[in-house]
N, C-alpha and C. Protein backbone atom coordinates (compact mmCIF):
# COMPACT_ATOMS: atom_id res chain seq x y z
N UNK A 1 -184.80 4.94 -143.56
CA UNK A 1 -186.13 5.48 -143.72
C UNK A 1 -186.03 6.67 -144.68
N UNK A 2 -186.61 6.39 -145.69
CA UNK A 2 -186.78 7.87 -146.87
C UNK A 2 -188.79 7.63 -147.51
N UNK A 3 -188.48 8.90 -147.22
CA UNK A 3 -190.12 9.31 -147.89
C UNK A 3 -191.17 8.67 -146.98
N UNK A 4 -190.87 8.68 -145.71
CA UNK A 4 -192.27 7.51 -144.88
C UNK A 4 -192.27 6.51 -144.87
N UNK A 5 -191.06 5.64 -145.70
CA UNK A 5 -191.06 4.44 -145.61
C UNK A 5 -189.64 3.88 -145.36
N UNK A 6 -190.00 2.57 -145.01
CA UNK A 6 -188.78 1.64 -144.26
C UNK A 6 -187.37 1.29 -146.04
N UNK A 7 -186.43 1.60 -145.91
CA UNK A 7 -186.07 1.55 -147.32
C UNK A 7 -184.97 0.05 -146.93
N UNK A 8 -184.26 0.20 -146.38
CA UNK A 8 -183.33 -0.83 -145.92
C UNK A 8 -183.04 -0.83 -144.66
N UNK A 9 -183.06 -2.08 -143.97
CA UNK A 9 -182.93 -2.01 -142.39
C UNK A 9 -181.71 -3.51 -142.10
N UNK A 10 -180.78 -3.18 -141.38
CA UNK A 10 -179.81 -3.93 -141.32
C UNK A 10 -179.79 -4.38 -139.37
N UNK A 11 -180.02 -5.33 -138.79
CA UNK A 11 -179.46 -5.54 -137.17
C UNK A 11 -178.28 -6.49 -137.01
N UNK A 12 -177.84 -6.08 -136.00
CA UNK A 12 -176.91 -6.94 -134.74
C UNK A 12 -176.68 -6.66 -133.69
N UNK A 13 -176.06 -7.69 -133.25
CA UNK A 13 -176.57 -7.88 -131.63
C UNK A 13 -175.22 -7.58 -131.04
N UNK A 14 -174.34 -6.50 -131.86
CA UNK A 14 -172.78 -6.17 -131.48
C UNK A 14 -173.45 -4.89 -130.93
N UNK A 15 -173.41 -4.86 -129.46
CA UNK A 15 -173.32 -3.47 -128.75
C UNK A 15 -172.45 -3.48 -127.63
N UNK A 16 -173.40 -2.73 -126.70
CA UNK A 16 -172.17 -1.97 -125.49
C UNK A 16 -172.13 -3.51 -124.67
N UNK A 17 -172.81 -3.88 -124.17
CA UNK A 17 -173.00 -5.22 -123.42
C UNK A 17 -172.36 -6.10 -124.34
N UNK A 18 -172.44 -6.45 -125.52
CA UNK A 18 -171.30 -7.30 -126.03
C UNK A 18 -169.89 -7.20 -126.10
N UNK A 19 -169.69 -5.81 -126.09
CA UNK A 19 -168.44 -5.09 -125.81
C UNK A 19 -167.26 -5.26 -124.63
N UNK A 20 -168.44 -5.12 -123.87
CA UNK A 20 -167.90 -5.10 -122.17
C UNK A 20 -168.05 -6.44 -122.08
N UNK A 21 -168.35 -7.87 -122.92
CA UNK A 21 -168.18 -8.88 -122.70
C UNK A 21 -166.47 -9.57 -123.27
N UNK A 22 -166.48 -8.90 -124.12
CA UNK A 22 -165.02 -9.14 -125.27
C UNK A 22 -164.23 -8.57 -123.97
N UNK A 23 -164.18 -7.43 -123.51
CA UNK A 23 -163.27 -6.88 -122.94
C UNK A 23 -163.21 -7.99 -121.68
N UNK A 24 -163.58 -8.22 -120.74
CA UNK A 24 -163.72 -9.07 -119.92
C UNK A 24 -162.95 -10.84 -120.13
N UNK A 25 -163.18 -10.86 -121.16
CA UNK A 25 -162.58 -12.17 -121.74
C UNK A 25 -161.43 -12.13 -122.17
N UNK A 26 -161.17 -10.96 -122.71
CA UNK A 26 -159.83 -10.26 -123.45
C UNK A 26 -158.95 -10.54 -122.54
N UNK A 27 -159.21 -9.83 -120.93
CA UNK A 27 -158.28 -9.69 -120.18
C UNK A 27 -157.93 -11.17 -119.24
N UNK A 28 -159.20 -11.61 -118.89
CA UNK A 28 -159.18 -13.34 -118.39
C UNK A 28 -158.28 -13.92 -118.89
N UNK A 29 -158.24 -13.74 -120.71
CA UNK A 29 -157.43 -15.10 -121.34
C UNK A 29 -156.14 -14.60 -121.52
N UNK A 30 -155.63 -13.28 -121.74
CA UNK A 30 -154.63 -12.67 -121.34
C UNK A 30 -153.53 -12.17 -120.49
N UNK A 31 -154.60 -12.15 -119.59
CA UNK A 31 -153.88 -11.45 -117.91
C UNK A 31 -153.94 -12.57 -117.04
N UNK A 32 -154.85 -13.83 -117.36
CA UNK A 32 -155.51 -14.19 -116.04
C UNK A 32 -156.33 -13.43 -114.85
N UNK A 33 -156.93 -12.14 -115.25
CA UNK A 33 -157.21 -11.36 -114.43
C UNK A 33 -158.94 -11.63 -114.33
N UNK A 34 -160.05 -11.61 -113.37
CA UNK A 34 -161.17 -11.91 -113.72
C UNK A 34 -161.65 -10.63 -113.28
N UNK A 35 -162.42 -9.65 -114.09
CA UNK A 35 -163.32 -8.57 -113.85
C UNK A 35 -164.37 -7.81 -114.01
N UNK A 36 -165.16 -7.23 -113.68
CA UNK A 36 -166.98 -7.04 -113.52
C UNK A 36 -167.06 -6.31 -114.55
N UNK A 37 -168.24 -6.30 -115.24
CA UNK A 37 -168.84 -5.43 -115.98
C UNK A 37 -168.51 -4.14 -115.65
N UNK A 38 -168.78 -3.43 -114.57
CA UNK A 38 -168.18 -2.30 -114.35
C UNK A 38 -166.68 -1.48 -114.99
N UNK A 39 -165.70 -2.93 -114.27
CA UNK A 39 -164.47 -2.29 -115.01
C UNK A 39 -164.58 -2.35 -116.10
N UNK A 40 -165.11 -3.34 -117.00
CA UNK A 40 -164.53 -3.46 -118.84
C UNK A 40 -165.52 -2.04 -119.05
N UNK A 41 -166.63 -1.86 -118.64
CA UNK A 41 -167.38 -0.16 -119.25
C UNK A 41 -166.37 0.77 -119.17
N UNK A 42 -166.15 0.79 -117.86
CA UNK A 42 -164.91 2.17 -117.74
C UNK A 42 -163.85 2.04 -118.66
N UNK A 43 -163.17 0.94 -118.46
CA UNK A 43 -162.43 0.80 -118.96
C UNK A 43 -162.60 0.92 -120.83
N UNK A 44 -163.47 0.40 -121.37
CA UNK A 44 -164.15 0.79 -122.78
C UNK A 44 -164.13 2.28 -122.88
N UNK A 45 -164.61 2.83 -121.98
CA UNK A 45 -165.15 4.53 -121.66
C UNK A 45 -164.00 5.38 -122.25
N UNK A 46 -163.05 4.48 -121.28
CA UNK A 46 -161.70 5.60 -120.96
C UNK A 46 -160.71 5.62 -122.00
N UNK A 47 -160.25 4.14 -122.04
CA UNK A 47 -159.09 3.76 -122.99
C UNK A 47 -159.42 3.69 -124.67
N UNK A 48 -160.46 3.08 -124.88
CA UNK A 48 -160.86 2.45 -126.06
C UNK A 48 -160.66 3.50 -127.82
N UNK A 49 -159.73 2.86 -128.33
CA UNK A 49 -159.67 3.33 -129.35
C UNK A 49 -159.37 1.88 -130.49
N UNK A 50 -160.27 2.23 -131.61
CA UNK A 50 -160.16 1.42 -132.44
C UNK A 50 -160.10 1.78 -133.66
N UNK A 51 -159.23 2.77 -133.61
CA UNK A 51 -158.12 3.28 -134.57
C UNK A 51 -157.18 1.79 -135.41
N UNK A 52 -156.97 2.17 -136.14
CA UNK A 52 -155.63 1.42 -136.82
C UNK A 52 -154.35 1.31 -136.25
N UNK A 53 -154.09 2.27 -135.69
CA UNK A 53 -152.99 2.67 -134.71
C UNK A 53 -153.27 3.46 -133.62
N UNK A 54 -153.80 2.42 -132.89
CA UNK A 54 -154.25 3.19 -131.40
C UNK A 54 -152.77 3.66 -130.84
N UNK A 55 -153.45 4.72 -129.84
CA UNK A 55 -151.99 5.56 -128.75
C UNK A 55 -151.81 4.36 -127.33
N UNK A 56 -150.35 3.92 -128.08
CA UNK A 56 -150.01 3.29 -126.46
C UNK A 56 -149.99 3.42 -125.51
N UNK A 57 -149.89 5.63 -125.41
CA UNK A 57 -150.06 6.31 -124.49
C UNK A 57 -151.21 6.26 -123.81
N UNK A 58 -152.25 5.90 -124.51
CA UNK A 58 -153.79 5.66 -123.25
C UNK A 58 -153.72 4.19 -122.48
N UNK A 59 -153.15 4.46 -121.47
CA UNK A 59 -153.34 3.45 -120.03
C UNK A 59 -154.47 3.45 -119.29
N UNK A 60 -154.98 2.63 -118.48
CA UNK A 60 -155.46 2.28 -117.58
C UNK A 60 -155.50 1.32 -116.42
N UNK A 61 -155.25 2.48 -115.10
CA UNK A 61 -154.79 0.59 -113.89
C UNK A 61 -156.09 -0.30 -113.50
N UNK A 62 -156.26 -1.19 -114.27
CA UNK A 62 -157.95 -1.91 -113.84
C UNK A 62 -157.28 -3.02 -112.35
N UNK A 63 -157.92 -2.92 -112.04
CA UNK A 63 -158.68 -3.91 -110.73
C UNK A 63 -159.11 -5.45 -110.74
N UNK A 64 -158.94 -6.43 -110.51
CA UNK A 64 -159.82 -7.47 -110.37
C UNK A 64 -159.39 -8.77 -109.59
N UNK A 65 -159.88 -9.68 -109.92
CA UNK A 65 -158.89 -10.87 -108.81
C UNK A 65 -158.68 -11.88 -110.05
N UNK A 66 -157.15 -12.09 -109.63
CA UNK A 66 -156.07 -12.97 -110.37
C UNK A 66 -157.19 -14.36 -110.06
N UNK A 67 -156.66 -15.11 -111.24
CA UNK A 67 -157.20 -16.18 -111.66
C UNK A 67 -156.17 -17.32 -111.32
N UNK A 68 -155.08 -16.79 -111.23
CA UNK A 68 -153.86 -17.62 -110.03
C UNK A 68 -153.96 -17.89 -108.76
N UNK A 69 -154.16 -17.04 -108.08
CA UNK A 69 -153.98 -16.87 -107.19
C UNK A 69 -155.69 -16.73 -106.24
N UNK A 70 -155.93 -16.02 -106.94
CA UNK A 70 -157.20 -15.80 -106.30
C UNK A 70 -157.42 -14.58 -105.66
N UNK A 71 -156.44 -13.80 -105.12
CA UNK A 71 -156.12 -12.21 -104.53
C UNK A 71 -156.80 -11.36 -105.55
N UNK A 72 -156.89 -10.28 -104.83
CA UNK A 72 -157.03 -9.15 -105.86
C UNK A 72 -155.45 -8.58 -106.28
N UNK A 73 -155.76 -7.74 -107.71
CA UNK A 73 -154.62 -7.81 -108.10
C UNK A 73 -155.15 -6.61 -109.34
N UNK A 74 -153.85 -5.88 -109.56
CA UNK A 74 -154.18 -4.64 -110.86
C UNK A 74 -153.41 -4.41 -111.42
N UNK A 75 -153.41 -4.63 -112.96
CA UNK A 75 -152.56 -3.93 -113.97
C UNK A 75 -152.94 -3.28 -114.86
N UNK A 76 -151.74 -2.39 -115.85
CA UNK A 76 -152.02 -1.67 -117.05
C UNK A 76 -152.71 -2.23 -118.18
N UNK A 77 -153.89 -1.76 -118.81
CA UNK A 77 -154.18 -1.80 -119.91
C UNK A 77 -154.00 -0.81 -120.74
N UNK A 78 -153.73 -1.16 -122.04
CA UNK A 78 -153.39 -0.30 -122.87
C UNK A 78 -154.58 -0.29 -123.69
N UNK A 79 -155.00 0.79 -124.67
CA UNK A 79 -156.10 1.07 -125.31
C UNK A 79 -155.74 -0.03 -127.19
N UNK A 80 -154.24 -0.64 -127.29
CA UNK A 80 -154.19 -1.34 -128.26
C UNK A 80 -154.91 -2.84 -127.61
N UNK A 81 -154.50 -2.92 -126.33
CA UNK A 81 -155.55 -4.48 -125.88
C UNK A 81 -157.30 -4.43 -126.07
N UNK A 82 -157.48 -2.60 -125.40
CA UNK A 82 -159.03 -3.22 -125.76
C UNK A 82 -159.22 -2.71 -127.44
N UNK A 83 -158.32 -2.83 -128.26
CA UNK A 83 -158.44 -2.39 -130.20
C UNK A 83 -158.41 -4.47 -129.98
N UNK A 84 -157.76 -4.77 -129.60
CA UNK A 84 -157.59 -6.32 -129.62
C UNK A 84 -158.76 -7.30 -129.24
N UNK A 85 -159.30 -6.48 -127.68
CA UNK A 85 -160.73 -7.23 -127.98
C UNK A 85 -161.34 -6.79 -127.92
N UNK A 86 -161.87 -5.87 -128.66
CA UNK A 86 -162.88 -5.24 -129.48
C UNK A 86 -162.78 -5.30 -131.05
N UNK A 87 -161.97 -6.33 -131.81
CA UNK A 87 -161.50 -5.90 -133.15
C UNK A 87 -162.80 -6.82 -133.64
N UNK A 88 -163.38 -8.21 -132.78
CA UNK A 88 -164.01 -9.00 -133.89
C UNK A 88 -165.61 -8.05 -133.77
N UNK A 89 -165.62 -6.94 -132.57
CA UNK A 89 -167.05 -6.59 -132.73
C UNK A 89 -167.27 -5.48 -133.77
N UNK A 90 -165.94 -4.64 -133.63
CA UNK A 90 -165.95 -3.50 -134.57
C UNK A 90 -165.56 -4.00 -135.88
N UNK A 91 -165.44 -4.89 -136.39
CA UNK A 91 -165.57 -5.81 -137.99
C UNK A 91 -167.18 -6.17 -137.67
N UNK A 92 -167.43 -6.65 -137.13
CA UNK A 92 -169.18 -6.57 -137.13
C UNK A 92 -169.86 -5.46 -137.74
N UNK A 93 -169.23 -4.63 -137.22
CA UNK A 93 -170.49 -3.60 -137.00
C UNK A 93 -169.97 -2.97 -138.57
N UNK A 94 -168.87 -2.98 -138.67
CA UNK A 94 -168.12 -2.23 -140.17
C UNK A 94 -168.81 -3.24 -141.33
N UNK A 95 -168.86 -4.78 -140.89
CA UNK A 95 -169.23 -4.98 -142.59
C UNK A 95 -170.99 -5.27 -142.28
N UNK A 96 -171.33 -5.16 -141.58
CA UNK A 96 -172.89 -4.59 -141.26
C UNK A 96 -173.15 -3.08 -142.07
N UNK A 97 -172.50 -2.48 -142.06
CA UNK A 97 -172.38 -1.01 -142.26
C UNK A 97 -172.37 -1.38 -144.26
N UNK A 98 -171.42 -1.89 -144.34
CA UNK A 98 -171.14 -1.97 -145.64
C UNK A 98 -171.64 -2.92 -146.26
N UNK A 99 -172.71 -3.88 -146.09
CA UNK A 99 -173.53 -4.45 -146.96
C UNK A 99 -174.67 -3.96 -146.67
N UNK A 100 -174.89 -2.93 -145.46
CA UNK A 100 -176.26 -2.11 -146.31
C UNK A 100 -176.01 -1.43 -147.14
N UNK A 101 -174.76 -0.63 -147.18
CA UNK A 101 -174.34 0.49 -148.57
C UNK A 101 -174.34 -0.11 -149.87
N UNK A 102 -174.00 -1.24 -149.64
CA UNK A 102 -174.22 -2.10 -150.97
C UNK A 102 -175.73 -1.99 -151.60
N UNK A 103 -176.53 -2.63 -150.94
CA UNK A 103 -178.02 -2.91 -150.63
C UNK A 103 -178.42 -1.32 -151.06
N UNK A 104 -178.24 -0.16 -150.80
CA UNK A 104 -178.96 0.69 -151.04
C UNK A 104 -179.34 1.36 -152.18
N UNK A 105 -180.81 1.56 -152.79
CA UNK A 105 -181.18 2.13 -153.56
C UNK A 105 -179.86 3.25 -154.58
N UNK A 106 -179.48 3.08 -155.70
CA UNK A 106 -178.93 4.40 -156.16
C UNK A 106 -179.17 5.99 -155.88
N UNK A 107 -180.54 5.98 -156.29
CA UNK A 107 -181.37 7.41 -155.73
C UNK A 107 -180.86 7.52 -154.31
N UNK A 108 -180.51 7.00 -153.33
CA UNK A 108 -180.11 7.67 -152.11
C UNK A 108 -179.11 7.52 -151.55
N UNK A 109 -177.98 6.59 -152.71
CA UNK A 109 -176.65 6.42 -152.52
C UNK A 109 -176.32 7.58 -153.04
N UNK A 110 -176.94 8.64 -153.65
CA UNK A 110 -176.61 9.78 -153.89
C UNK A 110 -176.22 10.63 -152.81
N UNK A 111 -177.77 10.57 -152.54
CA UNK A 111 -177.53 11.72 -150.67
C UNK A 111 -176.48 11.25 -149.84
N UNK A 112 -176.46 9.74 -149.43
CA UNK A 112 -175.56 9.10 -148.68
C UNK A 112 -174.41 9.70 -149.22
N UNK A 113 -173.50 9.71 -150.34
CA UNK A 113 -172.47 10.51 -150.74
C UNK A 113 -172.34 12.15 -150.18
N UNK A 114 -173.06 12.42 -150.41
CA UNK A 114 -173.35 14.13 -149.64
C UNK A 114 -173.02 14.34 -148.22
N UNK A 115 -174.16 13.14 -147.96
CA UNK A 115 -174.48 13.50 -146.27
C UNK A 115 -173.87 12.42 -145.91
N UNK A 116 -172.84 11.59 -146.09
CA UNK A 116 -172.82 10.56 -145.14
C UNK A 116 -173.64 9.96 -144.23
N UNK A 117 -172.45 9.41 -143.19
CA UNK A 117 -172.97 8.44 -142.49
C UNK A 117 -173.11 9.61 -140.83
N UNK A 118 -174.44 9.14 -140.38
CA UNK A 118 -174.77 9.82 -139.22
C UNK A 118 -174.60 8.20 -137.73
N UNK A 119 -173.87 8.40 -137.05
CA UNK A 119 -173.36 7.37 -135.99
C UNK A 119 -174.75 7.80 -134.34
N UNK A 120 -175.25 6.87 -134.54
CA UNK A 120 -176.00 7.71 -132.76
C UNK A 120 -175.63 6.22 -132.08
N UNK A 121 -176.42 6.28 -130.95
CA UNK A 121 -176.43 5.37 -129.85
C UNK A 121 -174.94 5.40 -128.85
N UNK A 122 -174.74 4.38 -127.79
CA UNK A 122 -173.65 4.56 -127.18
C UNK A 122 -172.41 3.81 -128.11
N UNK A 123 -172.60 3.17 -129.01
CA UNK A 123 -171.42 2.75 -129.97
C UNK A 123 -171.21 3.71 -131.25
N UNK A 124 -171.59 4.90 -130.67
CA UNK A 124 -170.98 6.23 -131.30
C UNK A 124 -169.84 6.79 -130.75
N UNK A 125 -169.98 6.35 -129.61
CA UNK A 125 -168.86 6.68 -128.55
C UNK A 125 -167.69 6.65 -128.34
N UNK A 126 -167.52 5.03 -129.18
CA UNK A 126 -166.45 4.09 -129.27
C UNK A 126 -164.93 4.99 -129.94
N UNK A 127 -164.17 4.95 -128.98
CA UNK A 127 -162.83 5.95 -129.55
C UNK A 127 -162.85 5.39 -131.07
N UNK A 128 -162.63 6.35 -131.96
CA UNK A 128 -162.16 5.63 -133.57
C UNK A 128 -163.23 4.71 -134.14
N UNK A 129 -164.10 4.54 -134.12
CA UNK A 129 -164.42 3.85 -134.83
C UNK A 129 -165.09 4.83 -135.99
N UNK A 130 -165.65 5.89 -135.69
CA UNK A 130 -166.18 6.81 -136.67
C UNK A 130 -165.00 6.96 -138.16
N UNK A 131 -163.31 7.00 -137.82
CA UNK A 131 -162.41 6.90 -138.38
C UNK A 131 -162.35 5.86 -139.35
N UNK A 132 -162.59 4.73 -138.67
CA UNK A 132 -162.46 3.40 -139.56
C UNK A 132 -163.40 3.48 -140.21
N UNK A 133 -164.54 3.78 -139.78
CA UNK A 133 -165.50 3.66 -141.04
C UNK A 133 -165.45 4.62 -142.09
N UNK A 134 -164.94 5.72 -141.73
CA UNK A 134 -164.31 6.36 -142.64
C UNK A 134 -163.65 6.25 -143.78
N UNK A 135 -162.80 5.34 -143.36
CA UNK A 135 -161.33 4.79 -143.76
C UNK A 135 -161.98 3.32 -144.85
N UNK A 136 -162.92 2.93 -144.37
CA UNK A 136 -163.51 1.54 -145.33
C UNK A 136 -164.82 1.83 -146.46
N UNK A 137 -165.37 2.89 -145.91
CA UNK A 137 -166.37 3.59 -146.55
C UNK A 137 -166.02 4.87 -147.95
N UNK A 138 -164.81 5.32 -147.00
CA UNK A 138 -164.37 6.80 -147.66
C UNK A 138 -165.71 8.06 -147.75
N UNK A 139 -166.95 7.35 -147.14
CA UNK A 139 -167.74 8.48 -146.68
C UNK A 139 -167.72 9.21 -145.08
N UNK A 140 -167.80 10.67 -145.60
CA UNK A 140 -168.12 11.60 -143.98
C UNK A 140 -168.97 10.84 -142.82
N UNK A 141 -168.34 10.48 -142.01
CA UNK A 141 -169.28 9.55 -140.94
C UNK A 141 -169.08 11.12 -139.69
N UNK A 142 -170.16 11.03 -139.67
CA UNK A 142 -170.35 12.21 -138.20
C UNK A 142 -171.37 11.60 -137.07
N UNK A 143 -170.68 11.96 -135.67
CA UNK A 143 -171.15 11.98 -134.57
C UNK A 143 -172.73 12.32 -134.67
N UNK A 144 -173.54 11.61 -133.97
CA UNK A 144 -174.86 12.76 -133.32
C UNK A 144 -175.00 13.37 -132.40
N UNK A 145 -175.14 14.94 -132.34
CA UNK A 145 -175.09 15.25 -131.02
C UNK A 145 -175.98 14.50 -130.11
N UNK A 146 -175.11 14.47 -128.94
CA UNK A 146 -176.11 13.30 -127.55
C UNK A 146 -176.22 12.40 -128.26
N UNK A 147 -175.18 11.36 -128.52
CA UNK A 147 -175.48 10.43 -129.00
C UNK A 147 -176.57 9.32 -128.59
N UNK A 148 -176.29 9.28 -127.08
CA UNK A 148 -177.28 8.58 -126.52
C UNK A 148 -178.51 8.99 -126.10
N UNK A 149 -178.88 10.02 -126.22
CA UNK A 149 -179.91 10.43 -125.90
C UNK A 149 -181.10 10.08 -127.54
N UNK A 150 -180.06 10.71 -128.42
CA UNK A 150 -180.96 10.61 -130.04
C UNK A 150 -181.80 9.59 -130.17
N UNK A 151 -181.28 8.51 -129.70
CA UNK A 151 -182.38 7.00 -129.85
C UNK A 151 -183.54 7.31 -129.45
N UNK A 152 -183.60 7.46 -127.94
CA UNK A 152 -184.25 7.35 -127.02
C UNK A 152 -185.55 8.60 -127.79
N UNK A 153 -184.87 10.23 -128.15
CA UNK A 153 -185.80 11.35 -128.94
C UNK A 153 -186.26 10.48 -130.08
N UNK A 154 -185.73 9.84 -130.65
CA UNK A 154 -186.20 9.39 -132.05
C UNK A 154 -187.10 8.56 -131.88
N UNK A 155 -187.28 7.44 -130.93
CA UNK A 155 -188.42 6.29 -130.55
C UNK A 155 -189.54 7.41 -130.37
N UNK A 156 -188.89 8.24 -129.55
CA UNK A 156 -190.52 9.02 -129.07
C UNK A 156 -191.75 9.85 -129.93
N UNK A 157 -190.34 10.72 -131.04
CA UNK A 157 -191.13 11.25 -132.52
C UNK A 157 -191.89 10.37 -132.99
N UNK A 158 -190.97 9.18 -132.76
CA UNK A 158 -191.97 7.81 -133.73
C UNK A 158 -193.02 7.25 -133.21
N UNK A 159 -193.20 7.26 -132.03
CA UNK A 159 -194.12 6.86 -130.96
C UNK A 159 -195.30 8.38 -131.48
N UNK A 160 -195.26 9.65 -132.06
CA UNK A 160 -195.96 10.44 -132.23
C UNK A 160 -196.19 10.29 -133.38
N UNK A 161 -196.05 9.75 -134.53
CA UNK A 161 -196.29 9.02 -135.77
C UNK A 161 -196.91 7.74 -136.14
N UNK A 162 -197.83 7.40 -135.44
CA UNK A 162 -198.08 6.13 -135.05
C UNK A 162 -198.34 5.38 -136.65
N UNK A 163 -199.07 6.38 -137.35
CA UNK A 163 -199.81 5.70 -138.59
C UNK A 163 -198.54 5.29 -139.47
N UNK A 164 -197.51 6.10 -139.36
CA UNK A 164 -195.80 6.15 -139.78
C UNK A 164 -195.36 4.86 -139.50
N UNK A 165 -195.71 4.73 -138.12
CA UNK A 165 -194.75 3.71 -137.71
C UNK A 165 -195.21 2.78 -138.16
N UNK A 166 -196.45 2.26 -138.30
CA UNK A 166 -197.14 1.07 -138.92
C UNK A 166 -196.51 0.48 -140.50
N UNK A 167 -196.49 1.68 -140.87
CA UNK A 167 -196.15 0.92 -142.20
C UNK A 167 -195.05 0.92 -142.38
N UNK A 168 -193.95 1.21 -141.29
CA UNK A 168 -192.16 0.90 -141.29
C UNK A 168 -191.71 0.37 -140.42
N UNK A 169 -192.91 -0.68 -139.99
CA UNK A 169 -192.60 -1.94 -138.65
C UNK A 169 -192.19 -2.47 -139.53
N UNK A 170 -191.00 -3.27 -138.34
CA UNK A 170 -190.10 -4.14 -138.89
C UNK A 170 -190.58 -5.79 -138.32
């Protein structure tokens, strides 16, 4: 959005719920381990780095019931397993990222050079990924403060712009 109007708008359907779905599957087809939405969040929360070279040092003992056996049962995850399944969502979201930069006007590939890239929502969160995009972009990618909250303020400004919003419905 520049000047009141909609300039380039890019979606996908790679978020936190798709996330915590990879992770879940990650570990099924891996571990044989079967486990709830709950654990793959935390577990996303805690461990997750999708760095280039994630720290082997971030563990986590998850919970769930063996797919052998049927018992409950818990082992280590390491934060390179969830870089492993999380790699095909965070290539999503990276060349999403980079064929709007393509796509964008010159006049504000200018600013974009200046100001970079601003990250909100809860896949701001994501250990490293601000890095990688870094790293593929070579532009300043910065956090929003409250990441998750910003959405939620920003719908509402826009919800107070109504005549705004009309002409930058998507």
């Amino acid at each position: 959005i520049s000047l009141g109007g909609l300039v380039i708008s890019r979606s996908i359907k790679t978020a936190g719920d798709s996330m915590n779905q990879a992770i879940i599957l990650y570990v099924k087809n891996n571990h044989g381990l079967l486990i709830g939405e709950n654990m793959a969040e935390s577990v996303k929360k805690t461990i997750a780095d999708v760095t280039d070279s994630p720290s082997e040092s971030l563990k986590m003992t998850i919970r769930g019931r063996s797919l052998e056996s049927g018992l409950p049962e818990s082992l280590q995850l390491t934060s390179l397993d969830v870089k492993r399944a999380l790699n095909e969502s965070v290539i999503d979201i990276i060349n999403t990222v980079v064929e709007t930069l393509d796509e964008t006007p010159p006049e504000l590939a200018g600013d974009i050079m200046v100001d970079g890239i601003m990250l909100a929502g809860g896949g701001a969160l994501l250990g490293g990924l601000a890095d990688r995009l870094t790293k593929v972009t070579a532009l300043k990618v910065t956090i929003a403060d409250d990441p998750l909250m910003c959405v939620v303020r920003g719908c509402g400004e826009a919800l107070e712009e109504v005549n705004t919003l009309r002409k930058i419905s998507l």
